[in-house]
N, C-alpha and C. Protein backbone atom coordinates (compact mmCIF):
# COMPACT_ATOMS: atom_id res chain seq x y z
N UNK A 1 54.30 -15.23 -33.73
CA UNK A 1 55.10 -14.55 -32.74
C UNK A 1 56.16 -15.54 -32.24
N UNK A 2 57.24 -15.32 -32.36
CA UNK A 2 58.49 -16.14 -31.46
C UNK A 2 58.45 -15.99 -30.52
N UNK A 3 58.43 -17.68 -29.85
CA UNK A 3 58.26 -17.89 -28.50
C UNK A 3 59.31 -17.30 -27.37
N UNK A 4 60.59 -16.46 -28.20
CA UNK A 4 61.50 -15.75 -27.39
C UNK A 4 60.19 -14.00 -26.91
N UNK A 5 59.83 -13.99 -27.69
CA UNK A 5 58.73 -12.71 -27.55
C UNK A 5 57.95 -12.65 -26.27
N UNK A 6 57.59 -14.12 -26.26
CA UNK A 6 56.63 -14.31 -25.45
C UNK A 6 57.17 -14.42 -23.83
N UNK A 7 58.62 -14.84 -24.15
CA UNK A 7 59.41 -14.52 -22.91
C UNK A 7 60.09 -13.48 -22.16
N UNK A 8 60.06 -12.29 -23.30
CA UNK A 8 60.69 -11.09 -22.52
C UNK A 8 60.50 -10.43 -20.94
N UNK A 9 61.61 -10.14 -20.46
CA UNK A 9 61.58 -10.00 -18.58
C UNK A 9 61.76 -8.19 -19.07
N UNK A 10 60.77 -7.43 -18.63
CA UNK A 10 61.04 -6.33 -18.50
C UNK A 10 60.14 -5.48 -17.46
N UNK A 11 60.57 -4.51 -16.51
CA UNK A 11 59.62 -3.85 -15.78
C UNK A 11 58.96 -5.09 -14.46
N UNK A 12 59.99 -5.93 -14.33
CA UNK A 12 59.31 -6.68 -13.10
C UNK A 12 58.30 -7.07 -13.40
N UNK A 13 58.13 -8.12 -15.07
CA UNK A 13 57.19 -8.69 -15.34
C UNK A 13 57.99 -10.03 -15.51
N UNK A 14 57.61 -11.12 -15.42
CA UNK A 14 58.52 -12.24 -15.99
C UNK A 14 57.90 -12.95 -17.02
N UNK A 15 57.55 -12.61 -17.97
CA UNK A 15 56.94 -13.21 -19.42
C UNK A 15 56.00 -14.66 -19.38
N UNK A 16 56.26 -15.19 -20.12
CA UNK A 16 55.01 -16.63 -19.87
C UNK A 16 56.38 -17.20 -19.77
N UNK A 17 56.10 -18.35 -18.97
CA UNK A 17 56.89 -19.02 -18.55
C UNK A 17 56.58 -20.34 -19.44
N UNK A 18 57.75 -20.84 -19.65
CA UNK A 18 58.54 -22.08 -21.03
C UNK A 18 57.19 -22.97 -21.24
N UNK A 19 56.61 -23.35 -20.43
CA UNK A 19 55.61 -24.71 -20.43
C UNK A 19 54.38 -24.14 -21.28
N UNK A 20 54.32 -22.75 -21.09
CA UNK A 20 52.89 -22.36 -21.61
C UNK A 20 53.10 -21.60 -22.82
N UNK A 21 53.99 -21.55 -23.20
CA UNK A 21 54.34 -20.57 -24.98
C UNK A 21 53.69 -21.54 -25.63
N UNK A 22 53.82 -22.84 -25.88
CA UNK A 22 53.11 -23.33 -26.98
C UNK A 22 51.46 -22.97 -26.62
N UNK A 23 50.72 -23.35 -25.63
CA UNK A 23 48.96 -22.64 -25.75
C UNK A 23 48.99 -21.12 -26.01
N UNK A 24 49.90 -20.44 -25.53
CA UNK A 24 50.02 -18.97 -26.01
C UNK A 24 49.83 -18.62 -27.36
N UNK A 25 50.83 -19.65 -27.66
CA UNK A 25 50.79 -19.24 -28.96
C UNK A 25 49.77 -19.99 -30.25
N UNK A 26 49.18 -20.54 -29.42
CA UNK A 26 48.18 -21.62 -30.09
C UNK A 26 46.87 -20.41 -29.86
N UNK A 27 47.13 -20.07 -28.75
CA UNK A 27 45.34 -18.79 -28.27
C UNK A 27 45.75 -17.90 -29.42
N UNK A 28 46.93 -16.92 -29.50
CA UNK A 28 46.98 -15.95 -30.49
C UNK A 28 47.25 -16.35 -31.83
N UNK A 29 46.89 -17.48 -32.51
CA UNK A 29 46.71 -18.14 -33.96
C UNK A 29 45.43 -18.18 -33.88
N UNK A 30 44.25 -18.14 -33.04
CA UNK A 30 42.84 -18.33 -33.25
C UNK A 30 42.18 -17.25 -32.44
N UNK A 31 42.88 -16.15 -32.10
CA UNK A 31 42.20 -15.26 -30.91
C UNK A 31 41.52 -13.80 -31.89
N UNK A 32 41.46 -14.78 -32.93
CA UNK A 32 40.22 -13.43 -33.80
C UNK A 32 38.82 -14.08 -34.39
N UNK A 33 38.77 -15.24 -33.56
CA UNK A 33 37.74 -16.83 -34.06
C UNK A 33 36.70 -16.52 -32.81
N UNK A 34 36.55 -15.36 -32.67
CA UNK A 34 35.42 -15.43 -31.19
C UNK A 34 33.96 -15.62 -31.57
N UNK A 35 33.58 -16.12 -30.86
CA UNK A 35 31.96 -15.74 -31.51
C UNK A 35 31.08 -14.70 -30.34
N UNK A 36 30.52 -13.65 -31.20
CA UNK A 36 30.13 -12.62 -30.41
C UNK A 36 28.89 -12.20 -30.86
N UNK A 37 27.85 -12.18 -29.66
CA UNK A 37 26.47 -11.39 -29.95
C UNK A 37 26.42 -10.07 -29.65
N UNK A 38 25.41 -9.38 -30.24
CA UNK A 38 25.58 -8.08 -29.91
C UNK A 38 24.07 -8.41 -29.40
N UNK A 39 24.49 -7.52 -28.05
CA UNK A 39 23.19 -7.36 -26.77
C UNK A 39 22.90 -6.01 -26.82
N UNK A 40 21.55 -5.95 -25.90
CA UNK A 40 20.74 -4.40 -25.81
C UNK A 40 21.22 -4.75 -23.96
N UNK A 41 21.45 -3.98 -23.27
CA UNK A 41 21.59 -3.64 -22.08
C UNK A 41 20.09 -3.34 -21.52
N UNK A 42 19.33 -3.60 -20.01
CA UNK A 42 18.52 -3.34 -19.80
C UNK A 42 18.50 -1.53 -19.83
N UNK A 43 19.49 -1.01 -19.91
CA UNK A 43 19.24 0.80 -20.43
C UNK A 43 18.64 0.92 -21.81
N UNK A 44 18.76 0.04 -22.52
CA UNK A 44 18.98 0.43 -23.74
C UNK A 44 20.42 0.78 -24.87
N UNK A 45 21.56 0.30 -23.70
CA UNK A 45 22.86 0.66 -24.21
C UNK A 45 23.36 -0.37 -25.00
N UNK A 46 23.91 0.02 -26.31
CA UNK A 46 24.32 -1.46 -26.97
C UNK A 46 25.35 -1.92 -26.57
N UNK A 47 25.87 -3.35 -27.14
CA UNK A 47 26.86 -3.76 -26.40
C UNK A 47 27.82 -5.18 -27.30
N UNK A 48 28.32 -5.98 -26.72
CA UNK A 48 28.73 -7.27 -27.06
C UNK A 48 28.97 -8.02 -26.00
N UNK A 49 28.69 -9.24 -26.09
CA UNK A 49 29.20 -10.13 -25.48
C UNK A 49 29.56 -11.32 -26.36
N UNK A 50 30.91 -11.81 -25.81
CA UNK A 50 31.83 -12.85 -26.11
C UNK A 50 31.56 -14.10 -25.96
N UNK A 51 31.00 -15.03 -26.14
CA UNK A 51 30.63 -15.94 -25.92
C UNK A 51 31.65 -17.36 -25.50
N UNK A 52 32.65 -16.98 -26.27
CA UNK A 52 34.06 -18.25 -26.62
C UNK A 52 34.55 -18.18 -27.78
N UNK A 53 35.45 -19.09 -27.85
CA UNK A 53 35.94 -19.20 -29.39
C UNK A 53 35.38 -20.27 -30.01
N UNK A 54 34.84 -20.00 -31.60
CA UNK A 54 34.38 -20.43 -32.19
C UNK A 54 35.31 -22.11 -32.78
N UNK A 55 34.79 -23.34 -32.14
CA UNK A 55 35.49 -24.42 -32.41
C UNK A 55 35.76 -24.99 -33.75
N UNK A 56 34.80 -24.44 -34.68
CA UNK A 56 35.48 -24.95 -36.07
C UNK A 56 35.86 -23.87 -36.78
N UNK A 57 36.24 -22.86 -36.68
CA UNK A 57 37.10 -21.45 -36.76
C UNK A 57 38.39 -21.65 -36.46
N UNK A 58 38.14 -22.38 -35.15
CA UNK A 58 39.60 -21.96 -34.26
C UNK A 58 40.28 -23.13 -34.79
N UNK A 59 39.19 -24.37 -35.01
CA UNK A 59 40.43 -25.44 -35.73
C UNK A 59 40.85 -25.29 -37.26
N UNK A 60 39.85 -24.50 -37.81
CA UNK A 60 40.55 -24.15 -39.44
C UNK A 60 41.62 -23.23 -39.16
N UNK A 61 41.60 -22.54 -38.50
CA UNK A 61 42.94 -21.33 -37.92
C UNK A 61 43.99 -22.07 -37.49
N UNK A 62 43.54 -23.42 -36.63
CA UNK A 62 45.06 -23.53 -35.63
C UNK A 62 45.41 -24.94 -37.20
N UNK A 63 44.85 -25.47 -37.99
CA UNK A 63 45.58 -26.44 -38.76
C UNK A 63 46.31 -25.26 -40.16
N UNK A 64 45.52 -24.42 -40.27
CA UNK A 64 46.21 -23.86 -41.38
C UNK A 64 47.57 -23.06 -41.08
N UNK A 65 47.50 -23.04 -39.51
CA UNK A 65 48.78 -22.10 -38.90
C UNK A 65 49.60 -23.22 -38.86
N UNK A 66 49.39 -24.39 -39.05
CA UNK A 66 50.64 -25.82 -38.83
C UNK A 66 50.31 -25.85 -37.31
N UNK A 67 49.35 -25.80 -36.45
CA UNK A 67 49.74 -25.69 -34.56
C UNK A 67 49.25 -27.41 -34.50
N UNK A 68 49.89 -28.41 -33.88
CA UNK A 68 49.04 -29.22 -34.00
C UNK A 68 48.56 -29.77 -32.47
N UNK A 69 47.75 -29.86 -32.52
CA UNK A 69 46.73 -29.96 -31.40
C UNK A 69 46.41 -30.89 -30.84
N UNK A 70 46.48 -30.98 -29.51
CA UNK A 70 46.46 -32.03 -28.40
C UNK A 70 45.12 -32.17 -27.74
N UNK A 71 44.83 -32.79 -26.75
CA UNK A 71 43.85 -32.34 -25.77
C UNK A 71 44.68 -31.96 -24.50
N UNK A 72 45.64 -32.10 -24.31
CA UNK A 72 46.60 -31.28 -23.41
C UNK A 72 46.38 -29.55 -23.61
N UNK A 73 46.95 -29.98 -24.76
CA UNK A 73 47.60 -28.19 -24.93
C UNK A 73 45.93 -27.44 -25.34
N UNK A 74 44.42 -28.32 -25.45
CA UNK A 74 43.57 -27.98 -25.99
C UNK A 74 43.19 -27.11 -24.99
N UNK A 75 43.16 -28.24 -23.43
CA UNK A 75 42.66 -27.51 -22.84
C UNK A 75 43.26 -26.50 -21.88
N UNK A 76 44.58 -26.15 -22.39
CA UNK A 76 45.36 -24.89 -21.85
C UNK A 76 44.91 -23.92 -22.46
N UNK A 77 44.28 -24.03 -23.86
CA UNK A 77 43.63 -22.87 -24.56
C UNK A 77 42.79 -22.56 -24.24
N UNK A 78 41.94 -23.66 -23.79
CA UNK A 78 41.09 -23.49 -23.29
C UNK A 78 40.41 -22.74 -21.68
N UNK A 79 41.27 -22.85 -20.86
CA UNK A 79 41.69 -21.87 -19.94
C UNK A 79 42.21 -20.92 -20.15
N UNK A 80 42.57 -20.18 -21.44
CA UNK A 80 43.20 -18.96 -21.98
C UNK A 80 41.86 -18.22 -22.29
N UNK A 81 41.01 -19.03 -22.68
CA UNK A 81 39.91 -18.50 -23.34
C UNK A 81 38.85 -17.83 -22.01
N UNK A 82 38.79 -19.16 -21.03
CA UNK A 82 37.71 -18.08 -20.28
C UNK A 82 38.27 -17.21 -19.98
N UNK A 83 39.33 -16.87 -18.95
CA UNK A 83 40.24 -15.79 -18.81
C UNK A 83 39.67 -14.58 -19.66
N UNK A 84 40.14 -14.78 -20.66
CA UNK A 84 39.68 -13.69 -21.23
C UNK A 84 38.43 -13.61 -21.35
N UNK A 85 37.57 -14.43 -21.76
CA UNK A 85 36.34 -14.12 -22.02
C UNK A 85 35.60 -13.61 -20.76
N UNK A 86 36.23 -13.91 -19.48
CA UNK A 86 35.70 -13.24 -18.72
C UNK A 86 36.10 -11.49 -18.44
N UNK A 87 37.81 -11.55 -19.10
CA UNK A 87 37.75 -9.96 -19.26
C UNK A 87 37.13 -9.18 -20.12
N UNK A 88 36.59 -9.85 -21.06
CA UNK A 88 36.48 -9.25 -22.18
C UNK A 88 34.65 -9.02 -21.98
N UNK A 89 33.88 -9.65 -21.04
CA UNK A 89 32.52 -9.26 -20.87
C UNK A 89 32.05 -8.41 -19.73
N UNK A 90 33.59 -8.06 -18.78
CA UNK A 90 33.63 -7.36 -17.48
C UNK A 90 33.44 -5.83 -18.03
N UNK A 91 32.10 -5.88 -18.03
CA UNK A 91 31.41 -4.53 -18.28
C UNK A 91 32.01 -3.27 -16.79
């Protein structure tokens, strides 16, 4: 995705702002690397939960995408990740 993408202003949103396109775009080169269990709910309802992203997934993903990786920008992904992972288990 071009990091102009990631900036579009539309609808009184103001896009990711300049500093954070590179982890942006580092999360969506590995944001299909999750590792996920599938749970029984105390109903009996099935389910998933997200656990994180899978660290030697996400680094075969982010070297084969050319992203090259810091512990800076690691752990901006890394704050991308709970974020979501906390939306993504908000039953």
């Amino acid at each position: 995705m071009p990091a102009d993408a990631l900036q579009h202003r539309d609808e009184g949103h103001e896009g990711v702002w300049p500093e954070h396109v590179p982890a942006v775009e580092a999360f969506l080169a590995i944001g299909d690397q999750w590792d996920i269990l599938q749970i029984t709910s105390p109903m009996g309802a099935p389910g998933l939960h997200y656990r994180g992203l899978d660290p030697l997934r996400a680094e075969a993903s982010l070297r084969l995408a050319g992203i090259e990786m810091t512990p800076k920008l690691w752990a901006e992904v890394r704050a991308i990740e709970q974020g979501a992972r906390d939306a993504l288990n908000a039953h």
